[in-house]
C-alpha atoms as a PDB file:
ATOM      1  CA  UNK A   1      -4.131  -9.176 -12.031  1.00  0.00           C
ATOM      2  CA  UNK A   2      -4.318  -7.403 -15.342  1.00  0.00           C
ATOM      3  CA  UNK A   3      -7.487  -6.243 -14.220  1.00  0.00           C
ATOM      4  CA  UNK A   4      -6.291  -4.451 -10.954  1.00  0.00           C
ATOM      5  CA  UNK A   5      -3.475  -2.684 -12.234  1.00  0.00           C
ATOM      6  CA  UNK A   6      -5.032  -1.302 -15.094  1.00  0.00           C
ATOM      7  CA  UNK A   7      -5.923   2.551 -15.482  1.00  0.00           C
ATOM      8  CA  UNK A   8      -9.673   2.294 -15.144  1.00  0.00           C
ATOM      9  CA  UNK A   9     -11.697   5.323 -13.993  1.00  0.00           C
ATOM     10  CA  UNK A  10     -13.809   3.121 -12.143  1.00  0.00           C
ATOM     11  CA  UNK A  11     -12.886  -0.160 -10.171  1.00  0.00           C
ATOM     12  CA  UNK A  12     -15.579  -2.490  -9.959  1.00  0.00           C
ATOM     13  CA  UNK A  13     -16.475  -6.676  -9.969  1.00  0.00           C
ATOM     14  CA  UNK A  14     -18.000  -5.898 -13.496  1.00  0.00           C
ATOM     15  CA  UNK A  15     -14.704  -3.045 -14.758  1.00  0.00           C
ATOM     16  CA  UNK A  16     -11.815  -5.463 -13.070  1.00  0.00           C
ATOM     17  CA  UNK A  17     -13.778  -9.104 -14.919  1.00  0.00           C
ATOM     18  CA  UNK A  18     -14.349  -6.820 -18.689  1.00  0.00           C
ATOM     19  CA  UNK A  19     -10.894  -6.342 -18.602  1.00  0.00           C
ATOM     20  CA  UNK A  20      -9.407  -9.542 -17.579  1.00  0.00           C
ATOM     21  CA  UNK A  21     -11.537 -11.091 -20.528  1.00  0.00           C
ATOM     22  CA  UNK A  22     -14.349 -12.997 -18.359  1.00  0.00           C
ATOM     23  CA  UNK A  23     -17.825 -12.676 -18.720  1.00  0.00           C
ATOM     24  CA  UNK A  24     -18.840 -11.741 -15.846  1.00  0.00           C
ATOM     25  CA  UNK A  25     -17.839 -11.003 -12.069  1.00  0.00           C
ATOM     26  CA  UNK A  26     -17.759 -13.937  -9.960  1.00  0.00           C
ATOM     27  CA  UNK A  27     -13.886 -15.240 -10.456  1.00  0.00           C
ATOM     28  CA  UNK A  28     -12.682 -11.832  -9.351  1.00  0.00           C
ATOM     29  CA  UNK A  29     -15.652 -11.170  -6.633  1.00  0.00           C
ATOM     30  CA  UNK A  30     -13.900 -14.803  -5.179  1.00  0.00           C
ATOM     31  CA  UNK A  31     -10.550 -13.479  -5.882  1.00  0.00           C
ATOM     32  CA  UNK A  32     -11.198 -10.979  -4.013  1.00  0.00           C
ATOM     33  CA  UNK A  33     -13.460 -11.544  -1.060  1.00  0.00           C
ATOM     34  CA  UNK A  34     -13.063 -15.694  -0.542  1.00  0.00           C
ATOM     35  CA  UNK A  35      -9.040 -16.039  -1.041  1.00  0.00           C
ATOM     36  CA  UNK A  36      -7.036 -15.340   2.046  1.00  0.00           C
ATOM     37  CA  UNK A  37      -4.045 -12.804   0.813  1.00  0.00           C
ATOM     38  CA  UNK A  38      -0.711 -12.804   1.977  1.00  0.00           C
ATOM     39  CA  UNK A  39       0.452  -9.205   1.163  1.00  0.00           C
ATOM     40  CA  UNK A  40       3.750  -9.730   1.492  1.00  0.00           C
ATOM     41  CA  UNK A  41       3.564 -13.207  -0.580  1.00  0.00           C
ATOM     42  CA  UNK A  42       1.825 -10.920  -3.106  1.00  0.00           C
ATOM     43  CA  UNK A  43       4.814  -7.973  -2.519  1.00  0.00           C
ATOM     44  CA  UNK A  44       7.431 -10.838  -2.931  1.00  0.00           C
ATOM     45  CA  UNK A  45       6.188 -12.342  -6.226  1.00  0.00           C
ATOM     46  CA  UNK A  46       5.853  -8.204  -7.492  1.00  0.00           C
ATOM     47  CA  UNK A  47       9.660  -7.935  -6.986  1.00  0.00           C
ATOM     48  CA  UNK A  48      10.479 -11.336  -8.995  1.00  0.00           C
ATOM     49  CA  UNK A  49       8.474  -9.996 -11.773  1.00  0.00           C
ATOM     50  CA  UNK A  50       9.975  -6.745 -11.475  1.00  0.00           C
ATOM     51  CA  UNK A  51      13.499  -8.698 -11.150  1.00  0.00           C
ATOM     52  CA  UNK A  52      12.325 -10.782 -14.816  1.00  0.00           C
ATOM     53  CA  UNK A  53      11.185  -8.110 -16.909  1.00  0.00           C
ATOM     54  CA  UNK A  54      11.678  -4.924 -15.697  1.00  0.00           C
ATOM     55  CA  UNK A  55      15.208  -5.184 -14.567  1.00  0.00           C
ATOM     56  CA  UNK A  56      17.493  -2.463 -15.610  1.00  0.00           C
ATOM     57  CA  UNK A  57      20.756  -0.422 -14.218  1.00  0.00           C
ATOM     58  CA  UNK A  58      19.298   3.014 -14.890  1.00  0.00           C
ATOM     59  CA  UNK A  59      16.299   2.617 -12.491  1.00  0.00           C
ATOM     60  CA  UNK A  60      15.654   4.783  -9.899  1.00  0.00           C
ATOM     61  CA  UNK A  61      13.325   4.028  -6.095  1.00  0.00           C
ATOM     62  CA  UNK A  62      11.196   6.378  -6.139  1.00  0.00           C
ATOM     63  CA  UNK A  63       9.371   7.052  -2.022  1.00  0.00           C
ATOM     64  CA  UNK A  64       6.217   8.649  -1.730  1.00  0.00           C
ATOM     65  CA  UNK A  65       3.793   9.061   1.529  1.00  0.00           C
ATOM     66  CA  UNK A  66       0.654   9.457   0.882  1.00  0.00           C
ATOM     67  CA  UNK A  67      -2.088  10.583   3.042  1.00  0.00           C
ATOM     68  CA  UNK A  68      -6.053   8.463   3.173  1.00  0.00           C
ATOM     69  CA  UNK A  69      -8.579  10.633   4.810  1.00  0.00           C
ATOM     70  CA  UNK A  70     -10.271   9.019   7.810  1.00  0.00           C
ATOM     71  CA  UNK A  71     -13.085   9.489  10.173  1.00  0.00           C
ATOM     72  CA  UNK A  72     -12.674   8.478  13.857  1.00  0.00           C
ATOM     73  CA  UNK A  73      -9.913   7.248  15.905  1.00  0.00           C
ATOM     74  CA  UNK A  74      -9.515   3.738  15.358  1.00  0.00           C
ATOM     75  CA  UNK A  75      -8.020   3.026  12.046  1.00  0.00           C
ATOM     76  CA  UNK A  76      -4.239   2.089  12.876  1.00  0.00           C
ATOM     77  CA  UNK A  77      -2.540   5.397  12.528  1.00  0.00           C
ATOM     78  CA  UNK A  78      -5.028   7.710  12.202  1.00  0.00           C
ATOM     79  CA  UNK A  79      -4.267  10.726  13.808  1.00  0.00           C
ATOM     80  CA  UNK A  80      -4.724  14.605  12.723  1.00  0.00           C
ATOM     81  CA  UNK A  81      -1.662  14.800  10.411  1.00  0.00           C
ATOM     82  CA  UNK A  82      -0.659  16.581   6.995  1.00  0.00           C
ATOM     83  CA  UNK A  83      -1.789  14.805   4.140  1.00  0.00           C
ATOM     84  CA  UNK A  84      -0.153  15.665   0.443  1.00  0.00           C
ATOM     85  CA  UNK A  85      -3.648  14.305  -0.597  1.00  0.00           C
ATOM     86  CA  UNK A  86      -5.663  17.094   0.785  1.00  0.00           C
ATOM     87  CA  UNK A  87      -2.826  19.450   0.857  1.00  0.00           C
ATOM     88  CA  UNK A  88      -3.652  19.982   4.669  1.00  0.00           C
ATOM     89  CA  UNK A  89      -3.645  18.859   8.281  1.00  0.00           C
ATOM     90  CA  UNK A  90      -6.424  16.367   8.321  1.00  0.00           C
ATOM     91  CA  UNK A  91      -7.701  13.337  10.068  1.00  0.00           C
ATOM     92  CA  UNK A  92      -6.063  10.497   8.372  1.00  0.00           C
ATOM     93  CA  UNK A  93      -3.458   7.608   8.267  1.00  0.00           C
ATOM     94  CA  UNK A  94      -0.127   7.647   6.010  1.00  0.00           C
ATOM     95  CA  UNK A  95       1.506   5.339   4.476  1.00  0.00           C
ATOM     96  CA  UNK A  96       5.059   4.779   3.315  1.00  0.00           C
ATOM     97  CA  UNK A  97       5.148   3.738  -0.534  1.00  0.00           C
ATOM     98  CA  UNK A  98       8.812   2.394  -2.646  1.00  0.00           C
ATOM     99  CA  UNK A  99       8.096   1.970  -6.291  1.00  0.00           C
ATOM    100  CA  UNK A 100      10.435   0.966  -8.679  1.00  0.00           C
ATOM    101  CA  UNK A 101      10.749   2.735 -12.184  1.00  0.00           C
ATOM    102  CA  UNK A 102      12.269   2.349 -16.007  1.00  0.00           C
ATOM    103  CA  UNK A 103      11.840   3.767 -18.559  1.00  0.00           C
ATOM    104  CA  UNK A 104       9.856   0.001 -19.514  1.00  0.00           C
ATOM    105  CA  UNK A 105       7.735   0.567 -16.591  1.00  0.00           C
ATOM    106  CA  UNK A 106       6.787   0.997 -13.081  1.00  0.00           C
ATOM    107  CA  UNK A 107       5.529  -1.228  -9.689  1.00  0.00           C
ATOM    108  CA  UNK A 108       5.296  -0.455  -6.340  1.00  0.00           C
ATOM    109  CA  UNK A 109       8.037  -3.021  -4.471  1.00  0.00           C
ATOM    110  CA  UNK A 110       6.833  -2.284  -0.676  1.00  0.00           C
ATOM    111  CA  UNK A 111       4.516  -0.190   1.497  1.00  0.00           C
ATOM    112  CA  UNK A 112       3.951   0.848   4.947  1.00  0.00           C
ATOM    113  CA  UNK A 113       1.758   2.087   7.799  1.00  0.00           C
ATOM    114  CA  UNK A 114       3.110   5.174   9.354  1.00  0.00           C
ATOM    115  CA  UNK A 115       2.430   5.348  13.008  1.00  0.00           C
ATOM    116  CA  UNK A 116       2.727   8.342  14.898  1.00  0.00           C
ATOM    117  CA  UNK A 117       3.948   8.442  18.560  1.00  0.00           C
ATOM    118  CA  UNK A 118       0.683   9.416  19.754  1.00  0.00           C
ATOM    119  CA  UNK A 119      -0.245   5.833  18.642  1.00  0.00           C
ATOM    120  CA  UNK A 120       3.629   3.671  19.205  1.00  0.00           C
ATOM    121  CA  UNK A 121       3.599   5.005  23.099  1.00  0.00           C
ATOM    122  CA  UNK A 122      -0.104   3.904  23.147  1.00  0.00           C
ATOM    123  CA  UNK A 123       0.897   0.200  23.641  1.00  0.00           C
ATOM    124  CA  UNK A 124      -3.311  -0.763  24.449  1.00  0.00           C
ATOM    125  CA  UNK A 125      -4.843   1.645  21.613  1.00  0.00           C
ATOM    126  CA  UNK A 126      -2.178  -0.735  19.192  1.00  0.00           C
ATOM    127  CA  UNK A 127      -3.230  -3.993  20.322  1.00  0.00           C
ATOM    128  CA  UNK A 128      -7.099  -2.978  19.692  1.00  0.00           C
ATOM    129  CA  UNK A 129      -6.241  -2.213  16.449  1.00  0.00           C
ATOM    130  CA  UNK A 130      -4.183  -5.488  15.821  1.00  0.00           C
ATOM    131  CA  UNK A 131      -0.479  -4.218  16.005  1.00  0.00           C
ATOM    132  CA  UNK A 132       2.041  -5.617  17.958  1.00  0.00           C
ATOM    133  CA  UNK A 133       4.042  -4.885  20.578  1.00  0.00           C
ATOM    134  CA  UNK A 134       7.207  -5.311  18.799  1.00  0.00           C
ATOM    135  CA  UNK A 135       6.130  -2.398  16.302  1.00  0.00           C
ATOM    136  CA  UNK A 136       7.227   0.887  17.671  1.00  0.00           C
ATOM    137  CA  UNK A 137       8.091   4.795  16.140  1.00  0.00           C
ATOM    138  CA  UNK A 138      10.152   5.071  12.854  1.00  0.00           C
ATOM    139  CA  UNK A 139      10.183   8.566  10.851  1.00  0.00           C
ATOM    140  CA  UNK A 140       8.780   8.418   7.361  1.00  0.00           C
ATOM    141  CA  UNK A 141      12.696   8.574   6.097  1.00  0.00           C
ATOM    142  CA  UNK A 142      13.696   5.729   8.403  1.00  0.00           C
ATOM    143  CA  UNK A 143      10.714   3.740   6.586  1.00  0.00           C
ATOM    144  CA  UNK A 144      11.891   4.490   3.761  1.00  0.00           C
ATOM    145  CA  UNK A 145      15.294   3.509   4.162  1.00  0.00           C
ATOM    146  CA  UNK A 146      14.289  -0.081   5.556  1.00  0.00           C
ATOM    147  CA  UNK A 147      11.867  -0.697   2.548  1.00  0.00           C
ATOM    148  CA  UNK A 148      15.329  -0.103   0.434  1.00  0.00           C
ATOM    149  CA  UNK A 149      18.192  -2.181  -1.113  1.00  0.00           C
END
């Protein structure tokens, strides 16, 4: 994990196995292609570790959407939208981010998809893209508050 979460400029099997100390890049090209992932397994086991070490009364949420520039119509979400990323309307999807801060450190606790209406009262255009019919509109504030204490 040390690997992932470190600041390097470029992500990469070799980057990510130099610095978690292996000699080369198969363990993390299996990590990462051959292990089925549980994100919110992965999420829960963040906010233990965040619970153990990082702990602390002075901390403060901190909620941030974020914009990923698309092209096409079929990533879940994408839509023509404003996106703090390109500082614009753009074609993109948005997601919902809570991170958790101290002055000992930082770690994002939970994360979202933001759908738009033009996509929750598009019940067919969902289900092609693999979401349910039990997920329908929130606001990004709403999403916010349910990712929350």
């Amino acid at each position: 994990m040390r690997g992932l979460i470190a600041p390097l400029q470029r992500k990469n099997g070799w980057t990510l196995a130099e610095e978690a100390g292996h000699t080369g890049p198969d363990r993390i090209h299996r990590m990462l292609n051959r292990i089925e992932w549980d994100a919110d397994e992965v999420l829960d086991d963040v906010r233990q570790y965040v619970v153990d070490n990082l702990g602390d009364p002075e901390a403060v949420l901190v909620v941030d959407d974020t914009g990923f520039l698309k092209k096409g119509t079929r990533s879940a979400g994408v839509q023509r939208q404003y996106s703090g990323t390109a500082g614009r309307t753009e074609n993109c999807q948005v997601g919902v981010f809570l991170a958790y801060a101290t002055d000992r450190g930082r770690t994002l606790i939970d994360r979202r998809l933001y759908l738009p209406t033009s996509w929750t009262d598009d019940r067919e255009r969902c289900r092609r893209a693999g979401i349910g019919d039990e997920v329908g509109f929130e606001t990004k504030v709403a999403m916010a508050k349910a990712m929350g204490p």
